[in-house]
N, C-alpha and C. Protein backbone atom coordinates (compact mmCIF):
# COMPACT_ATOMS: atom_id res chain seq x y z
N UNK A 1 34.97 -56.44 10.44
CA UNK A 1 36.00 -57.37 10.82
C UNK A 1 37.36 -56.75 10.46
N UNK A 2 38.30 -56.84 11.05
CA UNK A 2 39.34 -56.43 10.74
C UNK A 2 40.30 -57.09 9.86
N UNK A 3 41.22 -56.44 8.67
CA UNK A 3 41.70 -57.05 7.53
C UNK A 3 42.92 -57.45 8.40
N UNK A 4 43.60 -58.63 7.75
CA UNK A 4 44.45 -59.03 7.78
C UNK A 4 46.14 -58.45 7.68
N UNK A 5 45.84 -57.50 6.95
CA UNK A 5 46.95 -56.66 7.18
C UNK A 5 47.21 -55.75 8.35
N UNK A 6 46.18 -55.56 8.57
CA UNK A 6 45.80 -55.10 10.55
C UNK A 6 46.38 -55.63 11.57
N UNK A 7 46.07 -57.14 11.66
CA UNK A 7 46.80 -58.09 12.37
C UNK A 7 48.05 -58.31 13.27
N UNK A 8 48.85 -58.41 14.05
CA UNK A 8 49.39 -58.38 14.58
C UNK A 8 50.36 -59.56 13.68
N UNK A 9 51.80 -59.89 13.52
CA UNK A 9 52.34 -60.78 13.30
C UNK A 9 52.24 -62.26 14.23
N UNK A 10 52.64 -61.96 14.90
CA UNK A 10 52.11 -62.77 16.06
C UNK A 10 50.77 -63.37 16.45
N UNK A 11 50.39 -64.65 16.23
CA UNK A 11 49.69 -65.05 16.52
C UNK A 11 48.86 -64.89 17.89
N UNK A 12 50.04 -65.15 19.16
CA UNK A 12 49.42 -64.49 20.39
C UNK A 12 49.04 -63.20 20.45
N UNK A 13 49.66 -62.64 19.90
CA UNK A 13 49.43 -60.93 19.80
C UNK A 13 48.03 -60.30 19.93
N UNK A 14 47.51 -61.33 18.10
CA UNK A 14 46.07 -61.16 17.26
C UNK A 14 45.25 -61.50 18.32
N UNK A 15 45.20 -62.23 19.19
CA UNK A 15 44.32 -63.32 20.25
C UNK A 15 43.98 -61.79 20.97
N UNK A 16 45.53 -61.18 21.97
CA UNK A 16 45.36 -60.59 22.73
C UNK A 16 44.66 -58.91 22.25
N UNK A 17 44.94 -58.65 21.04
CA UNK A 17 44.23 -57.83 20.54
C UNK A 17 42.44 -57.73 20.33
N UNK A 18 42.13 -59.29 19.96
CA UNK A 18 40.57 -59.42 20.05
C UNK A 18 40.34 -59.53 21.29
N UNK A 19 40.37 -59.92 22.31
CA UNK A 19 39.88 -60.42 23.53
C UNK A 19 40.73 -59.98 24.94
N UNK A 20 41.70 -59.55 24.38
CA UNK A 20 42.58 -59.53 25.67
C UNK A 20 42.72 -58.57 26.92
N UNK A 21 41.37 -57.21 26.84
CA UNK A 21 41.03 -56.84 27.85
C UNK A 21 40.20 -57.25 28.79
N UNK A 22 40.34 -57.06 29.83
CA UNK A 22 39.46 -57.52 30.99
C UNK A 22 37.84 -57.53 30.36
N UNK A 23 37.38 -56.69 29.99
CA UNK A 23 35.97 -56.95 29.94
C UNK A 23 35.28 -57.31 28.87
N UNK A 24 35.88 -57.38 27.96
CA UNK A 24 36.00 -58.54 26.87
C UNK A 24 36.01 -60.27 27.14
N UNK A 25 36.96 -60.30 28.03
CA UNK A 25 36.73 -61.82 28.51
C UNK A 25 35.59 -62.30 29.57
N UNK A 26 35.29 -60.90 30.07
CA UNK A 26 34.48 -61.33 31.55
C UNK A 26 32.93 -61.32 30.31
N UNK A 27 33.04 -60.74 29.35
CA UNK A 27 31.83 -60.47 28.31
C UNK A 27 31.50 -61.91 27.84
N UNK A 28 32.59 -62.70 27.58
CA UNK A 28 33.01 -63.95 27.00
C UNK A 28 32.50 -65.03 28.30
N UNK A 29 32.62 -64.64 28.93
CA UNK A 29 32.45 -65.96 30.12
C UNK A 29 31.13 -65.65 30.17
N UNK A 30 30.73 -64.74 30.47
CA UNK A 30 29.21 -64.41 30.99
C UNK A 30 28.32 -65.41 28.97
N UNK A 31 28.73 -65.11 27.94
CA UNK A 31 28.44 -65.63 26.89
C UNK A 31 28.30 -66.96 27.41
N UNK A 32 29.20 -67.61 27.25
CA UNK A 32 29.24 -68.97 27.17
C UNK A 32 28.36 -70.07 28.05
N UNK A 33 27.65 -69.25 28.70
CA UNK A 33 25.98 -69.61 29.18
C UNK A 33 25.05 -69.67 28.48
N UNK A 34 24.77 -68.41 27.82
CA UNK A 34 23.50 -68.25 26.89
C UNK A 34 23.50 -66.99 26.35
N UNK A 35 22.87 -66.62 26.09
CA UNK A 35 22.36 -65.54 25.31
C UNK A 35 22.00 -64.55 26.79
N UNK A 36 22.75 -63.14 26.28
CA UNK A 36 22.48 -61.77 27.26
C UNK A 36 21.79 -60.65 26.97
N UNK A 37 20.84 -60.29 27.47
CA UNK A 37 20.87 -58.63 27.22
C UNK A 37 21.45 -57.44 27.84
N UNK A 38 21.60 -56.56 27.18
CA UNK A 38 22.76 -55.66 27.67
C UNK A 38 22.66 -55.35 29.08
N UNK A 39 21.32 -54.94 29.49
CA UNK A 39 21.33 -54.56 30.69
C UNK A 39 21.44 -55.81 32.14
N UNK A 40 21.56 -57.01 31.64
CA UNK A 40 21.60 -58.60 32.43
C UNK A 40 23.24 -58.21 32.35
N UNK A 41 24.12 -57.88 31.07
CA UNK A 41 25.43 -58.29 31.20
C UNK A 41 25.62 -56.45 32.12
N UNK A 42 25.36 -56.01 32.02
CA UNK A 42 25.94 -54.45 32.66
C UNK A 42 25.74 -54.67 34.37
N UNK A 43 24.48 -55.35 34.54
CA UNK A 43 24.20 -55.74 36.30
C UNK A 43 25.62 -56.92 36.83
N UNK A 44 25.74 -57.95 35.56
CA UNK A 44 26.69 -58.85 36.15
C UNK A 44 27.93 -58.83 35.96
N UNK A 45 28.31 -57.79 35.65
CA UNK A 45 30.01 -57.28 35.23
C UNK A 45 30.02 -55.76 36.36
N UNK A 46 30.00 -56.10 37.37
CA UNK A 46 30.40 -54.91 38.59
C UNK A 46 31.39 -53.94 37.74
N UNK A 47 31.23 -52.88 38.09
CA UNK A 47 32.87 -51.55 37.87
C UNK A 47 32.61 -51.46 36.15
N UNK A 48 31.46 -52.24 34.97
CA UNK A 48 31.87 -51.74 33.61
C UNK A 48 30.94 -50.48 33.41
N UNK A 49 31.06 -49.00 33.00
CA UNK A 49 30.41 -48.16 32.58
C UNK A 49 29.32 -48.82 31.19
N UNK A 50 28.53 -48.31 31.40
CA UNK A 50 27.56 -48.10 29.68
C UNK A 50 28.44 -48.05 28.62
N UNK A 51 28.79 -46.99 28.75
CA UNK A 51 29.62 -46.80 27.68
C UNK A 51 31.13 -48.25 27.04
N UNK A 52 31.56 -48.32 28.20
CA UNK A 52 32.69 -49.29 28.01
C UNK A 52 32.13 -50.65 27.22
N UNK A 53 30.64 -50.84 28.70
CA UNK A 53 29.74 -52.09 27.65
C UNK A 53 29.77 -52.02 26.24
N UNK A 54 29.26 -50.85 26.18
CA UNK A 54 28.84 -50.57 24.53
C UNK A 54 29.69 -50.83 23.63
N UNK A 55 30.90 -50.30 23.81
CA UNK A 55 32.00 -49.96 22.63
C UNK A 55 32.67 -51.54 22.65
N UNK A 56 32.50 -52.28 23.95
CA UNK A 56 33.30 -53.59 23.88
C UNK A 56 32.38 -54.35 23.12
N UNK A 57 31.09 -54.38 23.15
CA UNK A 57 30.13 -54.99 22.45
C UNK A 57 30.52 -54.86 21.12
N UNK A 58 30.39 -53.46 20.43
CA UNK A 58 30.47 -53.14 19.00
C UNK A 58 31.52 -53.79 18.41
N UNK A 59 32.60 -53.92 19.00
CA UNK A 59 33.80 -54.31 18.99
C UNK A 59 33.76 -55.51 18.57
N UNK A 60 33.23 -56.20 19.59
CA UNK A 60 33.19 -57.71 19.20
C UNK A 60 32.21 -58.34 18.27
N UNK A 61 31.18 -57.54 18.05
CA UNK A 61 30.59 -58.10 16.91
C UNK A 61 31.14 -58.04 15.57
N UNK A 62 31.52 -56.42 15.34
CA UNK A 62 32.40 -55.97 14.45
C UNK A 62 33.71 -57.20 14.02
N UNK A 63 34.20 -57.96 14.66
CA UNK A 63 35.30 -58.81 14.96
C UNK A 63 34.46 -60.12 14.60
N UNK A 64 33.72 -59.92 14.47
CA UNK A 64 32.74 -61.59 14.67
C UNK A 64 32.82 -62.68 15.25
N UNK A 65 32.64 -61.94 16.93
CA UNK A 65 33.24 -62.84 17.99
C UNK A 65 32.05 -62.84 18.42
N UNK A 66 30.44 -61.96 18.49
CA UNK A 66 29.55 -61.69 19.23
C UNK A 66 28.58 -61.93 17.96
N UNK A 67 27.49 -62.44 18.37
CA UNK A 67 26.31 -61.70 17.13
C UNK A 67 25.42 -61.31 18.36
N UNK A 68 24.56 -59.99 17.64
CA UNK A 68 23.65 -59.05 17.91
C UNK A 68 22.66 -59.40 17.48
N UNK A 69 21.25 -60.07 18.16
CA UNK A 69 19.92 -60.05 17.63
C UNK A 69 19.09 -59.24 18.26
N UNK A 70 18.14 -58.27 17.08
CA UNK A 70 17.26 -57.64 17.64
C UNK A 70 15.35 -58.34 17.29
N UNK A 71 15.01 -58.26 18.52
CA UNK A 71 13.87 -58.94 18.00
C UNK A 71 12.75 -58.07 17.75
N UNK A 72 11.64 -57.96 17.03
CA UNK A 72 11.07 -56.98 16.71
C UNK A 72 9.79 -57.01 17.79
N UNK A 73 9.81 -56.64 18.90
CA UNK A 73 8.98 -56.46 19.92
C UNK A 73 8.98 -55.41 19.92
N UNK A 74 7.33 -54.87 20.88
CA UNK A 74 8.08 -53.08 21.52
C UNK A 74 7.54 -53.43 22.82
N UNK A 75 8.33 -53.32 23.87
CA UNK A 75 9.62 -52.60 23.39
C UNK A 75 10.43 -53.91 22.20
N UNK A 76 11.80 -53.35 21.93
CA UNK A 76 12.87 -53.78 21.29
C UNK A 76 13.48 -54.61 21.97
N UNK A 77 13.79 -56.01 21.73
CA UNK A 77 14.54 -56.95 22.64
C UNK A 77 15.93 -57.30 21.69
N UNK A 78 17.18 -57.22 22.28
CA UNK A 78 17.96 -57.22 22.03
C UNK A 78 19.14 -58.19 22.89
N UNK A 79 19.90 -59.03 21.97
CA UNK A 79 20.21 -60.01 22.92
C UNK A 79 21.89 -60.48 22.09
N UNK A 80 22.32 -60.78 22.78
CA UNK A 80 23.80 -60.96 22.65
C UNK A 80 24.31 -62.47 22.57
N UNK A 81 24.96 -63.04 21.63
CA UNK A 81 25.81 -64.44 22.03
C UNK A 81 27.10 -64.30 21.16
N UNK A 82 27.35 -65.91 21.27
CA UNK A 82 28.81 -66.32 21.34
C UNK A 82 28.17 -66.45 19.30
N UNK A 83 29.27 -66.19 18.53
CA UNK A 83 29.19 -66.40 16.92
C UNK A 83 30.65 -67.46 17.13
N UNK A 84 29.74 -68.48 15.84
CA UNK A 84 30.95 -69.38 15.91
C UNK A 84 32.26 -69.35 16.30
N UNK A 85 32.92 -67.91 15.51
CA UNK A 85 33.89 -67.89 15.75
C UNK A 85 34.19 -67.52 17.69
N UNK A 86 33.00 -67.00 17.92
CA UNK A 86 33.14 -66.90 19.77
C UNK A 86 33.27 -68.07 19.86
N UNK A 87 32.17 -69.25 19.88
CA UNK A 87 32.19 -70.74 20.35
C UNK A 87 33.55 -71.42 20.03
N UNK A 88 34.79 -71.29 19.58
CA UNK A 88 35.34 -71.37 19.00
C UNK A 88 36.61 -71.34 20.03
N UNK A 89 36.40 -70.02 21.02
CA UNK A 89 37.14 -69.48 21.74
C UNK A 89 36.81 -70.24 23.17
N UNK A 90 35.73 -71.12 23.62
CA UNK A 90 35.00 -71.37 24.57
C UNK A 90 36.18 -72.18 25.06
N UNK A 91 37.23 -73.26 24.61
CA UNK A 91 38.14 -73.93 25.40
C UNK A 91 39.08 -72.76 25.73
N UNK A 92 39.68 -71.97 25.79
CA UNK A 92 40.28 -70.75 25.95
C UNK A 92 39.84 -70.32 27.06
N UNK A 93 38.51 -70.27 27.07
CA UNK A 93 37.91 -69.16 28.18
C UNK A 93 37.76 -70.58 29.57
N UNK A 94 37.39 -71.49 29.26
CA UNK A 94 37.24 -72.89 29.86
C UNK A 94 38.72 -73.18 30.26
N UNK A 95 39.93 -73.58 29.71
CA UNK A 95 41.50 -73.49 30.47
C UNK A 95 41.43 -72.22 31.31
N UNK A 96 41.00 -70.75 31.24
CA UNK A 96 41.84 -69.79 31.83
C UNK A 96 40.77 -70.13 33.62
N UNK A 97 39.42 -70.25 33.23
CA UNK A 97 38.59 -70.75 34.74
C UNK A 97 39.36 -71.95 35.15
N UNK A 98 39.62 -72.95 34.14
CA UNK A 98 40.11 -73.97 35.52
C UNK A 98 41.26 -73.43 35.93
N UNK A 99 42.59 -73.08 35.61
CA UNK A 99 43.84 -72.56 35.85
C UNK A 99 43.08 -71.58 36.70
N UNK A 100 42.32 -70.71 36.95
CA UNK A 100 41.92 -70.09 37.99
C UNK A 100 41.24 -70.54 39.16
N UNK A 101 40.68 -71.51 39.13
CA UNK A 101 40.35 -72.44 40.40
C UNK A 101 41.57 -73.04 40.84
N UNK A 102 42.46 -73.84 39.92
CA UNK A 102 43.48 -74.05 40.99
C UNK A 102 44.69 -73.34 41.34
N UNK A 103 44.75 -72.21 40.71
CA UNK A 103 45.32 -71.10 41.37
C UNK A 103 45.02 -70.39 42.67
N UNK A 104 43.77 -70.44 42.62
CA UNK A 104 43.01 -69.84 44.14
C UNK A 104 42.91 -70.89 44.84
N UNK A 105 43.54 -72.55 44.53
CA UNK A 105 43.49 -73.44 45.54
C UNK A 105 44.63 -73.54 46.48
N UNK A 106 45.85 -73.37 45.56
CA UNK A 106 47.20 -73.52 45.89
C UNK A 106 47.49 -72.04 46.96
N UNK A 107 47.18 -71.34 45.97
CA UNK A 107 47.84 -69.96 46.14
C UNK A 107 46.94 -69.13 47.31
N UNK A 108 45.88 -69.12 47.17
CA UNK A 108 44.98 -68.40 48.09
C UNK A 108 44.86 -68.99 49.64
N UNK A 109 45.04 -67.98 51.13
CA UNK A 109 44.65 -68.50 51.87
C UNK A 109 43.56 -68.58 52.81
């Protein structure tokens, strides 16, 4: 997790620092369904490399926005969700979809 002295002064800042790339949030929406495995979120996020998955993943758990369960099967099942502090973020991600529906209502022709 990252210390506090890390932080951005800015409150919006800190936000846009945890979450505020594109596939971080599209990681976040796809969450707020259920529980993913990597290769379910890599098929439903078009244009993200492996790699990008990966490091945005680490990222966010590291941050304790994601928890990582591995289940002891073999194979290895491994599965992704929202950690409180994600659930936390769910009206966030919930305002930016509706503001995007009626943006593509008004605006789109």
């Amino acid at each position: 997790m990252v210390k506090k002295e890390e932080l951005p002064a800015c409150p919006v800042a800190t936000t846009v620092q945890l979450i505020g790339n594109k596939w971080k949030l599209l990681i976040m929406r796809n969450l707020r369904l259920r529980p993913w495995r990597f290769n379910e979120l890599q098929k439903s996020l078009e244009g993200i490399s492996q790699k990008v998955l990966t490091d945005s993943l680490r990222s966010m758990e590291n941050d304790g926005i994601i928890t990582r369960t591995v289940y002891p099967e073999v194979p290895p099942r491994v599965e992704y969700a929202l950690s409180e502090l994600g659930e936390s973020m769910r009206p966030i991600i919930d305002a930016m979809e509706a503001w995007g529906i009626e943006y593509k209502k008004k605006a789109c022709y």
